[in-house]
N, C-alpha and C. Protein backbone atom coordinates (compact mmCIF):
# COMPACT_ATOMS: atom_id res chain seq x y z
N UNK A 1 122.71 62.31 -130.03
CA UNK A 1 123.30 63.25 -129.07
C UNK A 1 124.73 63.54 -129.52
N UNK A 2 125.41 64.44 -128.85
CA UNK A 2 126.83 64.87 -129.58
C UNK A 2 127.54 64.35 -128.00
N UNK A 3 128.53 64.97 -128.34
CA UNK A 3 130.06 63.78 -127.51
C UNK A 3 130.32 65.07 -126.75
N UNK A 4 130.70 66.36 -127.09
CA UNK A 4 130.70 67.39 -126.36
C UNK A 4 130.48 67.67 -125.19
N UNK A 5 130.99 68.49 -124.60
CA UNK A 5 130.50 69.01 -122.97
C UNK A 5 129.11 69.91 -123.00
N UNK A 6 127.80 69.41 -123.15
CA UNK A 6 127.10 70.26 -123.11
C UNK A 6 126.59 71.44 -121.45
N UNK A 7 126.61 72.53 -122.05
CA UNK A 7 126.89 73.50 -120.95
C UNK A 7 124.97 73.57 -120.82
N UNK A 8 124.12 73.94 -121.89
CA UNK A 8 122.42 73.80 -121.21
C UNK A 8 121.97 73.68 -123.14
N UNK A 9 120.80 73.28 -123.11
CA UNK A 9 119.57 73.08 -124.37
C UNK A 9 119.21 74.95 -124.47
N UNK A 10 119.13 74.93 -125.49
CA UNK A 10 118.82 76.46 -125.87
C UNK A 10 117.44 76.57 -126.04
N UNK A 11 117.83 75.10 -127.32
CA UNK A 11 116.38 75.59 -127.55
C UNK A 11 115.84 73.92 -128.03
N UNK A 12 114.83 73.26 -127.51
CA UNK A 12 114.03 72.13 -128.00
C UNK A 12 113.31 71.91 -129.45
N UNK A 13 112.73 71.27 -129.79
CA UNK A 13 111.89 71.20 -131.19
C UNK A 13 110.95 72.38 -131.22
N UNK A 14 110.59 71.97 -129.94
CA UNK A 14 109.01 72.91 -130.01
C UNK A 14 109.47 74.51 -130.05
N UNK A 15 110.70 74.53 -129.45
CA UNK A 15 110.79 76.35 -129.02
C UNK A 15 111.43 76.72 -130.47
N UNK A 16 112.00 75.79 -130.94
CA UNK A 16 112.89 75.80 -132.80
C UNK A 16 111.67 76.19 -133.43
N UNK A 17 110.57 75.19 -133.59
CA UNK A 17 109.43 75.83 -134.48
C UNK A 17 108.80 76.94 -134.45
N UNK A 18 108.78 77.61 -132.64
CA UNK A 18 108.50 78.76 -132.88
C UNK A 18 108.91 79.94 -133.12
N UNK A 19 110.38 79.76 -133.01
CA UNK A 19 110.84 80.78 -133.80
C UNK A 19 111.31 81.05 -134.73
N UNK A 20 111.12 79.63 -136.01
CA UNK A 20 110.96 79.10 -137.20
C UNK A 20 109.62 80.54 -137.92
N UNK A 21 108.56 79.94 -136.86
CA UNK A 21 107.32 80.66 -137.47
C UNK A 21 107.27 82.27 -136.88
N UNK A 22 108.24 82.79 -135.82
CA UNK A 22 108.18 84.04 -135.76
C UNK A 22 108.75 84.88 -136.91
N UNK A 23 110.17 84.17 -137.31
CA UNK A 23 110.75 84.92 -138.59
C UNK A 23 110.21 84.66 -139.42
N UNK A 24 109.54 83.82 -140.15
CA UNK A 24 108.76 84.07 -141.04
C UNK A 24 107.71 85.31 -140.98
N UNK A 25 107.01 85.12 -139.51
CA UNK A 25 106.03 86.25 -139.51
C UNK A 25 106.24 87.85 -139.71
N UNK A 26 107.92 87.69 -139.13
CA UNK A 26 108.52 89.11 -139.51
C UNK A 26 109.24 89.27 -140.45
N UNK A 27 109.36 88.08 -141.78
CA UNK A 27 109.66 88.23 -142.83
C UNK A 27 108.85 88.84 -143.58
N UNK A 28 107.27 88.61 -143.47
CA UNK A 28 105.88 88.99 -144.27
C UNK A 28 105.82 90.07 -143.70
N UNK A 29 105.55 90.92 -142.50
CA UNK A 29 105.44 91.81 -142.25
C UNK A 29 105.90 92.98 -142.93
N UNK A 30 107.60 92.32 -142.98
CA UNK A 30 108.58 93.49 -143.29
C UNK A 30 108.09 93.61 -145.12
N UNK A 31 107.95 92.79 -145.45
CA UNK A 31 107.69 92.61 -146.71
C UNK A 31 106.69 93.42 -147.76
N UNK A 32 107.07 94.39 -148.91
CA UNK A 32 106.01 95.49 -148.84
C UNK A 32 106.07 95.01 -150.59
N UNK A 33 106.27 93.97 -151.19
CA UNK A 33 106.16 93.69 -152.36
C UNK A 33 106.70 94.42 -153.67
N UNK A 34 107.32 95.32 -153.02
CA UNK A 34 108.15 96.30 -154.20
C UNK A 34 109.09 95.50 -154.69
N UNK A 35 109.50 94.45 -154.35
CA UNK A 35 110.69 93.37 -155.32
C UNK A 35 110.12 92.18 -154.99
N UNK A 36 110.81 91.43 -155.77
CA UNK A 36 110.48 90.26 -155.85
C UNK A 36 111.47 89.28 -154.59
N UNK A 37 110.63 88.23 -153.80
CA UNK A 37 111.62 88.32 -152.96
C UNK A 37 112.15 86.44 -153.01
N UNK A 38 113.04 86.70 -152.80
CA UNK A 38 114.35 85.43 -152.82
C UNK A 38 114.67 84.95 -151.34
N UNK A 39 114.64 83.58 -150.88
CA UNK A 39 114.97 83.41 -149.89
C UNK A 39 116.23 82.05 -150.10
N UNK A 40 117.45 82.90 -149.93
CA UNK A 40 118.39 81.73 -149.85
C UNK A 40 119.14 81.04 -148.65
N UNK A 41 119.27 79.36 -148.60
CA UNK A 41 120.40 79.06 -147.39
C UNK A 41 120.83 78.71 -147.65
N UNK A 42 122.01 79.23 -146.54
CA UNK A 42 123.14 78.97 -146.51
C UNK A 42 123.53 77.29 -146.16
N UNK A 43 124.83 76.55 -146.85
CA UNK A 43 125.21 75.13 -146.83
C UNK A 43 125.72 75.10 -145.18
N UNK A 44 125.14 74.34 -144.52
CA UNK A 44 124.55 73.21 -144.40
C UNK A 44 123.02 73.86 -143.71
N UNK A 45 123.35 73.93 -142.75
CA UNK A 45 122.02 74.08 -141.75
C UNK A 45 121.02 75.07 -142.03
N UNK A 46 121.75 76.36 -142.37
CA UNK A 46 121.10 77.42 -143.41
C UNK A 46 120.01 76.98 -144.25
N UNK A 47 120.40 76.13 -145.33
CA UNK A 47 119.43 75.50 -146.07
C UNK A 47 118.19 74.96 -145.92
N UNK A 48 118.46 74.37 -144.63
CA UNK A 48 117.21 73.69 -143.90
C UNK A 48 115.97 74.58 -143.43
N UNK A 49 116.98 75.87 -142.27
CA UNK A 49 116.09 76.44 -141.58
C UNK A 49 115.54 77.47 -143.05
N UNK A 50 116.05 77.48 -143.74
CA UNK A 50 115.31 78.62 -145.18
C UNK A 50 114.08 77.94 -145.26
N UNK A 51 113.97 76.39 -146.04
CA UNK A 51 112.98 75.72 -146.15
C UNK A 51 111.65 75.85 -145.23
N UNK A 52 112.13 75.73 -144.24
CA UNK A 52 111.48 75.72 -142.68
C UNK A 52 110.30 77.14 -142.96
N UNK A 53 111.50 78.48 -142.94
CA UNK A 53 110.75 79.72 -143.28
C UNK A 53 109.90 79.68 -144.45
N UNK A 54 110.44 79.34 -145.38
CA UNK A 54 109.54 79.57 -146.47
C UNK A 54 108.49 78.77 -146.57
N UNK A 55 108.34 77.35 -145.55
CA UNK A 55 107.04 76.25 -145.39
C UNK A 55 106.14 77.42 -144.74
N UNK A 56 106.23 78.06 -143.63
CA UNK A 56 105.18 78.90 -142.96
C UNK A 56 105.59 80.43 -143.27
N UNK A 57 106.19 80.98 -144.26
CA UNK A 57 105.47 81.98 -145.02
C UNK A 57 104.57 81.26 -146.17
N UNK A 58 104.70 79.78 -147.00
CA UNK A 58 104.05 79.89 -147.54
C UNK A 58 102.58 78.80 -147.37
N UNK A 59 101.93 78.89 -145.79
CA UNK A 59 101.16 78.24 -145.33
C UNK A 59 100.10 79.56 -144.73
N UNK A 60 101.10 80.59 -144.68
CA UNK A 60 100.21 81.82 -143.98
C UNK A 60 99.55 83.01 -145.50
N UNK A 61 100.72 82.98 -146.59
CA UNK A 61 100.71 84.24 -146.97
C UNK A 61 100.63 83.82 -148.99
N UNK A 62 100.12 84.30 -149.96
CA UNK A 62 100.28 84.14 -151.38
C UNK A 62 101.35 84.68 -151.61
N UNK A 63 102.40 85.01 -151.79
CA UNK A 63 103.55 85.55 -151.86
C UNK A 63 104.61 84.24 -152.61
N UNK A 64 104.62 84.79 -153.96
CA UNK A 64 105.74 84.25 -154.77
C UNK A 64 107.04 84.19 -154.43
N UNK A 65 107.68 83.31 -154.18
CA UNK A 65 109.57 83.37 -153.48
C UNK A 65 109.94 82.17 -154.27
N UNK A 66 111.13 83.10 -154.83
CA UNK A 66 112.23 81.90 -155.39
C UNK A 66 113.18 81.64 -154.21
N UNK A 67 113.50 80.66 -154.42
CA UNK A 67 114.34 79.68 -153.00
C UNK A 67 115.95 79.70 -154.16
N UNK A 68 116.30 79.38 -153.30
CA UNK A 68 118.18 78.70 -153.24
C UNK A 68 119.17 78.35 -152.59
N UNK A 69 120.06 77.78 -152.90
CA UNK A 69 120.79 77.40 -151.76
C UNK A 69 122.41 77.61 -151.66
N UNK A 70 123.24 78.46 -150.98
CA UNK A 70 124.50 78.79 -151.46
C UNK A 70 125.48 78.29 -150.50
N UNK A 71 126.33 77.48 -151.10
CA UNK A 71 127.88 77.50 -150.87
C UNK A 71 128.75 78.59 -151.05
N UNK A 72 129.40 78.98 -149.66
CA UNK A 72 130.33 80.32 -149.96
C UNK A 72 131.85 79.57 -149.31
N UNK A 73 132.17 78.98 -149.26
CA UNK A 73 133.19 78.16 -149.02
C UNK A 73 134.10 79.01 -149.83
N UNK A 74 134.35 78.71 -150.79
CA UNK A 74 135.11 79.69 -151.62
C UNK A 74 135.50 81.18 -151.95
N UNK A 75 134.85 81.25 -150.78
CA UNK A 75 134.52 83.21 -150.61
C UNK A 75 135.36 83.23 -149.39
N UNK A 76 135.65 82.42 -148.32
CA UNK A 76 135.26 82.56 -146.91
C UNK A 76 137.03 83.09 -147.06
N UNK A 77 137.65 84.37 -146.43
CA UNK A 77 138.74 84.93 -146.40
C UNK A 77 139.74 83.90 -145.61
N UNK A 78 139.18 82.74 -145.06
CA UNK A 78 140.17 81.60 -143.78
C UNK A 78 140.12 80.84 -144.77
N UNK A 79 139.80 80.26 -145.76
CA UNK A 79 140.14 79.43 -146.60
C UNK A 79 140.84 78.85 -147.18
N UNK A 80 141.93 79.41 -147.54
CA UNK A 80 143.21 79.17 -147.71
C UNK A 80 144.33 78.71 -146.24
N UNK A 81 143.97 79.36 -145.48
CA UNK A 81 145.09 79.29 -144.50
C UNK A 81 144.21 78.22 -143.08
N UNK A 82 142.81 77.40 -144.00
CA UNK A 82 142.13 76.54 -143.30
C UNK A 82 142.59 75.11 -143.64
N UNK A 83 143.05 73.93 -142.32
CA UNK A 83 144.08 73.08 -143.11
C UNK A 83 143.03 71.79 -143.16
N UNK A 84 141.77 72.17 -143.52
CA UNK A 84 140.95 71.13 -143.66
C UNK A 84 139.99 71.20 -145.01
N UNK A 85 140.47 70.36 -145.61
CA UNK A 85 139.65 70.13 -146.89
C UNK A 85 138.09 70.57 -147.42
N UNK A 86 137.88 71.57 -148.26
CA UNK A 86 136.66 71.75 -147.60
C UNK A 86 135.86 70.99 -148.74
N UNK A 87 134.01 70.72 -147.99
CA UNK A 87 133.12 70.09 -148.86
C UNK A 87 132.48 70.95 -149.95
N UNK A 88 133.23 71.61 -150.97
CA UNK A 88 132.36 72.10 -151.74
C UNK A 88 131.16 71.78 -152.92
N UNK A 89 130.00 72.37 -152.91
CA UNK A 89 128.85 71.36 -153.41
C UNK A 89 128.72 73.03 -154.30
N UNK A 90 127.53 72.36 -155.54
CA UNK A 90 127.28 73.27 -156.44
C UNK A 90 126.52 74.23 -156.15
N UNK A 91 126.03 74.96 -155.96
CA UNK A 91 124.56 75.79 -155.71
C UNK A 91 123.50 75.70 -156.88
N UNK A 92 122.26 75.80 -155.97
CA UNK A 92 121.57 75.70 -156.29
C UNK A 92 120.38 76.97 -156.40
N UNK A 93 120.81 77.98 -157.38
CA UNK A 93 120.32 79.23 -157.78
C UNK A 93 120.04 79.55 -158.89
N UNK A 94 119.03 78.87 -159.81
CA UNK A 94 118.82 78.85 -161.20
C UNK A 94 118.09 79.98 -161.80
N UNK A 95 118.18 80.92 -161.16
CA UNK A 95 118.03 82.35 -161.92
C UNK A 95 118.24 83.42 -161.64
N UNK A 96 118.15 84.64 -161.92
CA UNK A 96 118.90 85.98 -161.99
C UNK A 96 118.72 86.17 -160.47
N UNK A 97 119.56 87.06 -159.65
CA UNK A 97 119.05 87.93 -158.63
C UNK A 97 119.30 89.07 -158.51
N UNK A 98 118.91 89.60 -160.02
CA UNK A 98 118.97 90.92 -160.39
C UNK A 98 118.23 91.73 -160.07
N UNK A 99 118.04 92.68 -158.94
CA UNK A 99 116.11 93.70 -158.72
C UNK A 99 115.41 92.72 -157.84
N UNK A 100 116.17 92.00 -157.17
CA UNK A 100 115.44 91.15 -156.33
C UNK A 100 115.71 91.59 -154.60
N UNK A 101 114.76 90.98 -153.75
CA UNK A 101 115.18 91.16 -151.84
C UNK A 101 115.59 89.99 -152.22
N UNK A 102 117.07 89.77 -151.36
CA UNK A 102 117.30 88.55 -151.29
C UNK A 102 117.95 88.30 -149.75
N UNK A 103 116.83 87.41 -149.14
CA UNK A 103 117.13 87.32 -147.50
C UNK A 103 118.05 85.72 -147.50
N UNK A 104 119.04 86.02 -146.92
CA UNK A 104 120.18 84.97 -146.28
C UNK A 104 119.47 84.39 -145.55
N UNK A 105 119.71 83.21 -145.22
CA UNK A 105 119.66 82.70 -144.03
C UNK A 105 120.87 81.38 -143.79
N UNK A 106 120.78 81.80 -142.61
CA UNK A 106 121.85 80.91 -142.12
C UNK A 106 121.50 80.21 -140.47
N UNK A 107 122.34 79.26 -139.59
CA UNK A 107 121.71 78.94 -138.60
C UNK A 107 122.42 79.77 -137.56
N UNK A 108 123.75 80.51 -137.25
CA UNK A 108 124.40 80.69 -136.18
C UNK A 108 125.15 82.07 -136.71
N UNK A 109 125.03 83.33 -136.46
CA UNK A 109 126.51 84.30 -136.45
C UNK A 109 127.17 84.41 -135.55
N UNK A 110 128.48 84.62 -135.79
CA UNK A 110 129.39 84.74 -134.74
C UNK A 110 130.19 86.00 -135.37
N UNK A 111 131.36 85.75 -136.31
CA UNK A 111 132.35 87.02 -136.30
C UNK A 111 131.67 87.76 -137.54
N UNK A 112 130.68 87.10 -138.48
CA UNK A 112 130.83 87.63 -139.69
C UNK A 112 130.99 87.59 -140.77
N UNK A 113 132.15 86.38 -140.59
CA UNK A 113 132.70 86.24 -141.73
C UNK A 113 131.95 85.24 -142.97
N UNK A 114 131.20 84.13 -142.28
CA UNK A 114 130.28 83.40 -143.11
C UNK A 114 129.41 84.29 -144.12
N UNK A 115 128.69 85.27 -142.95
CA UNK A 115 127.72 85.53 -143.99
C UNK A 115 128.68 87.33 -145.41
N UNK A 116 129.57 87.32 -144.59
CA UNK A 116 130.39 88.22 -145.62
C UNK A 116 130.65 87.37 -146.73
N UNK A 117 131.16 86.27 -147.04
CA UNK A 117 131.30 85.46 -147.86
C UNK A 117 130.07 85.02 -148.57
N UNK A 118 129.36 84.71 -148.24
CA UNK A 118 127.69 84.49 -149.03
C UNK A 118 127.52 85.74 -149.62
N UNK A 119 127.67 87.12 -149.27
CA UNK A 119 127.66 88.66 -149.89
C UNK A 119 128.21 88.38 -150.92
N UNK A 120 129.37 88.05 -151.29
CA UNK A 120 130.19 88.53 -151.74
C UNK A 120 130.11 87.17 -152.78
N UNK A 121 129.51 85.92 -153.12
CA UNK A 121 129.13 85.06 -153.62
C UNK A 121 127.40 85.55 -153.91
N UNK A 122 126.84 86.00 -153.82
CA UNK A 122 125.44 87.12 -154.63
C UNK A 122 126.18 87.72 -155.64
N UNK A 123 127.22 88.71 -155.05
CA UNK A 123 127.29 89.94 -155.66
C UNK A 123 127.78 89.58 -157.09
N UNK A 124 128.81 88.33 -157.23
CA UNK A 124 129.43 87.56 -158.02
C UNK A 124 128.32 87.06 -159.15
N UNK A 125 127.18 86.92 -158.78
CA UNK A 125 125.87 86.68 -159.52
C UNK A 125 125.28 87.41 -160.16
N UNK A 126 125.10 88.93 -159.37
CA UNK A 126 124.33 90.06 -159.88
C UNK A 126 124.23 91.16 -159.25
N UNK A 127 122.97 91.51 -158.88
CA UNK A 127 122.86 93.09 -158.61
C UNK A 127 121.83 92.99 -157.79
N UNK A 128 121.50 92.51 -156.68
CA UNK A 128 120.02 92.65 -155.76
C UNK A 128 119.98 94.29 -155.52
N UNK A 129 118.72 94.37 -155.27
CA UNK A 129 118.15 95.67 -155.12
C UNK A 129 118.28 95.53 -153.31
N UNK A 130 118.36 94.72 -152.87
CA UNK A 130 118.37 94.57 -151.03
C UNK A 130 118.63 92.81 -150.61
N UNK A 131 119.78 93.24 -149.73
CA UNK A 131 119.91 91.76 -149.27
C UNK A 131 120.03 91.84 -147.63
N UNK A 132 119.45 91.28 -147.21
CA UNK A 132 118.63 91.00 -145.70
C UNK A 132 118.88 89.68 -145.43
N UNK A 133 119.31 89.79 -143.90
CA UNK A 133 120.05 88.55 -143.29
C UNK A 133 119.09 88.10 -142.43
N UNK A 134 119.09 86.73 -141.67
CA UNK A 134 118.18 86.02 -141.11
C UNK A 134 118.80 85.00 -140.41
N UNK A 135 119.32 84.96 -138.98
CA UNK A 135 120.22 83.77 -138.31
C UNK A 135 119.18 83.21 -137.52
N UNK A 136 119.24 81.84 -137.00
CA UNK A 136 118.40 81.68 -135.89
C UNK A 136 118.93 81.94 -134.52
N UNK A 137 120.44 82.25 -134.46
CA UNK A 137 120.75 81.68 -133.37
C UNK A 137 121.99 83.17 -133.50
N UNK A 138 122.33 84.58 -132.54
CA UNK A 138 122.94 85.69 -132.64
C UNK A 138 123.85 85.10 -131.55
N UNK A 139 124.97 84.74 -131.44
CA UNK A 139 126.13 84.20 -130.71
C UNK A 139 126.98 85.62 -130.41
N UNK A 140 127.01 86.56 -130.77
CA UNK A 140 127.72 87.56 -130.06
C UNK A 140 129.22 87.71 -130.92
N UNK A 141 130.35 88.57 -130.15
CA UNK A 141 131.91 88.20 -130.71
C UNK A 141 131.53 88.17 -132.19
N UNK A 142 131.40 89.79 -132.85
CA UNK A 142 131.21 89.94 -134.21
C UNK A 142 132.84 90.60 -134.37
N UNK A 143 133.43 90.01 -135.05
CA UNK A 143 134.86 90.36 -135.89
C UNK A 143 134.57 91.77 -137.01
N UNK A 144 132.89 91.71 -137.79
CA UNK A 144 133.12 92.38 -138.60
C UNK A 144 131.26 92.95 -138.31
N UNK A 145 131.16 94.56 -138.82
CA UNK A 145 130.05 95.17 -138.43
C UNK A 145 129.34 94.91 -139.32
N UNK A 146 128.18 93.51 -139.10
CA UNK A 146 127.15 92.71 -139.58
C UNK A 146 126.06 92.12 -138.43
N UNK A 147 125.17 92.64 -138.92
CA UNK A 147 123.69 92.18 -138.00
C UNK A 147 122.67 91.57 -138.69
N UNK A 148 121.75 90.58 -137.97
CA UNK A 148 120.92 89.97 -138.70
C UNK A 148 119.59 90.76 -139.17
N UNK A 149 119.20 90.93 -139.53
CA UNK A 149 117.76 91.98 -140.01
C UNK A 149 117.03 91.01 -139.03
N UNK A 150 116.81 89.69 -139.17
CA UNK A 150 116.18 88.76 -138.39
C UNK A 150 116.94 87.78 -137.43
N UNK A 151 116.65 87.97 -136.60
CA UNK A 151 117.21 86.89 -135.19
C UNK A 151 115.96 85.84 -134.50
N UNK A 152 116.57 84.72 -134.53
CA UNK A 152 115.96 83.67 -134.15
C UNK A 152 115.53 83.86 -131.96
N UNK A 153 117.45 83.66 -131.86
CA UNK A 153 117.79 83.91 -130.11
C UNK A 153 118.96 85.16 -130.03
N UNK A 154 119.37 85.29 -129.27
CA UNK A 154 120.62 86.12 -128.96
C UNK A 154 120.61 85.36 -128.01
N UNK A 155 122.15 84.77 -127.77
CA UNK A 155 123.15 83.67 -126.74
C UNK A 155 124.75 84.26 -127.03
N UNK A 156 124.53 85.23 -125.66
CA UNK A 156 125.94 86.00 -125.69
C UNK A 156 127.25 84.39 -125.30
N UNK A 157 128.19 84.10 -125.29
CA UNK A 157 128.68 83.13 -125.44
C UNK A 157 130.26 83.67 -125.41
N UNK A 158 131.41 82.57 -124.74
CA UNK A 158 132.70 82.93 -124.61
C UNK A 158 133.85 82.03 -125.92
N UNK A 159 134.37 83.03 -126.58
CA UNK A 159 135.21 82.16 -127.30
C UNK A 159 135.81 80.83 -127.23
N UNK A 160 135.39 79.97 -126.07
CA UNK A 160 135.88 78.62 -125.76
C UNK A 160 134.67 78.24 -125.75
N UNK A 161 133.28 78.55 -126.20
CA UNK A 161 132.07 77.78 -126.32
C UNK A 161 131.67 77.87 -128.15
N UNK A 162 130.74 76.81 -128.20
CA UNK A 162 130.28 77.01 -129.73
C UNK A 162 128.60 76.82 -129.24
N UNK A 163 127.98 77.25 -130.69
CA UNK A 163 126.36 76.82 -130.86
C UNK A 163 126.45 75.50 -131.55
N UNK A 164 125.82 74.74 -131.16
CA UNK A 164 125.55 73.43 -132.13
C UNK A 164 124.28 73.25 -132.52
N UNK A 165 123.59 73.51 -133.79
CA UNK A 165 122.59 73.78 -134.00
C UNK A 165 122.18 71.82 -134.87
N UNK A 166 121.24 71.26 -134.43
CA UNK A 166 120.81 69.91 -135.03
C UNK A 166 119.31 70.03 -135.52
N UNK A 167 119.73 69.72 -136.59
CA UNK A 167 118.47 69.11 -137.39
C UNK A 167 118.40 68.25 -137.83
N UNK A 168 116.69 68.07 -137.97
CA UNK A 168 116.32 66.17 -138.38
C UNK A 168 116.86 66.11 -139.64
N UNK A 169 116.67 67.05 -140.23
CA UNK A 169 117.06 67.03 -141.83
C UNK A 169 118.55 66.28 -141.73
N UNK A 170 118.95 66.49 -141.19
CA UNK A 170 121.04 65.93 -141.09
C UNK A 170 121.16 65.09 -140.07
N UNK A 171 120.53 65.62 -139.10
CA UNK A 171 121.40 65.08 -137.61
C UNK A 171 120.37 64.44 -137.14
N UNK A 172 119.11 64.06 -137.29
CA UNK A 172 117.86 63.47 -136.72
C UNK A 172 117.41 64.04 -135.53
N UNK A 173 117.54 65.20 -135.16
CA UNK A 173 116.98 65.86 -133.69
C UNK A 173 116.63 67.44 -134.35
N UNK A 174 115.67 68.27 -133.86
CA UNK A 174 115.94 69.21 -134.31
C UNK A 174 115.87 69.79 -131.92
N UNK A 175 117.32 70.38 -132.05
CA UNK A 175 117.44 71.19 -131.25
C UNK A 175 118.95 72.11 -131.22
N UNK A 176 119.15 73.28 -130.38
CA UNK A 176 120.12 73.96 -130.24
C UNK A 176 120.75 73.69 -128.70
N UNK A 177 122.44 73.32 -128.85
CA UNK A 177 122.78 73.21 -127.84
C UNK A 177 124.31 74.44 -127.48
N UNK A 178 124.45 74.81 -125.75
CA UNK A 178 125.58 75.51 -125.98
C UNK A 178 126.55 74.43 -125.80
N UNK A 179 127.75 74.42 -126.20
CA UNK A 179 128.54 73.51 -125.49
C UNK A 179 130.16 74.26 -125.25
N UNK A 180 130.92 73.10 -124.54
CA UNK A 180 131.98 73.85 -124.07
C UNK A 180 132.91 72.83 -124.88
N UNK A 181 133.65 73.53 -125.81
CA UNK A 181 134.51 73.16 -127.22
C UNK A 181 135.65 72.51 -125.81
N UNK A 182 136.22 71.00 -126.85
CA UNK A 182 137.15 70.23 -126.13
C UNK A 182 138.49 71.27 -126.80
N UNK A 183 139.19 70.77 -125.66
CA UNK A 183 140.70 71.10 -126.40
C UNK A 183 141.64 70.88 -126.86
């Protein structure tokens, strides 16, 4: 459990898996095979829920996907003027994403700026033919005009609250909580 003021449960294991397996379902849907398609997450939680998607696209559907996993830490425009050390880890993207869909995923948007930084850490790579975003969790209070192609929830939310998104993979629970940030 976390130490936080929790304000309510968003979302449990069971309601996580299903909308684990809805975006996937509207990943395949959308999906018309004209590129080759790439599914990357984002460090930390990102990573997980990618896996997650790509277990039940690839339990439902034959569809070839290269996976990866990106650190944009180094992209992120607060970085510098952020007075906390950050964890940067290598990525894990061992081939072109040149002419490729390449769908983000991440666990939470808020202003933007995360997944602008993952953009802009692709683009640094190559040349996708389409890159398509995928959050589980649409928190509202966008700083910059970015939407998910895929949404998990929408949880409109006040700048003195956060999403805390847990997984077994890290945190041993998989659920979403709102909470009310200490001060």
């Amino acid at each position: 459990m976390i130490d936080d003021n929790i304000i309510y449960t968003i979302m449990d294991e069971g309601k996580l898996q299903k909308i684990i397996k809805r975006i996937a379902s509207e990943i395949i849907a959308d999906y018309k095979g004209a590129y080759k398609l790439v599914i990357v997450g984002l460090k930390t939680r990102g990573e997980f829920i990618a896996n997650r998607i790509i277990q039940e696209i690839r339990k439902n559907e034959d569809i070839d996907i290269e996976t990866g996993v990106l650190d944009a830490t180094l992209y992120r425009d607060d970085f510098r003027s952020n007075l906390k050390v950050p964890n940067i880890s290598i990525d894990d993207m061992p081939f072109t994403i040149d002419d490729k869909k390449i769908i983000l995923v991440d666990d939470v948007v808020f202003t933007g700026r995360s997944i602008l930084a993952a953009i802009n850490a692709l683009m640094d790579r190559g040349r996708p033919k389409v890159i398509q975003f995928a959050a589980l969790i649409d928190r509202g209070l966008r700083e910059l005009p970015i939407k998910p192609d895929y949404i998990g929830e929408v949880v409109k939310t006040l700048p003195s609250q956060e999403i805390r998104v847990r997984l077994s993979e890290v945190d041993k629970e998989d659920s979403v909580y709102l909470i009310e940030k200490k001060n």
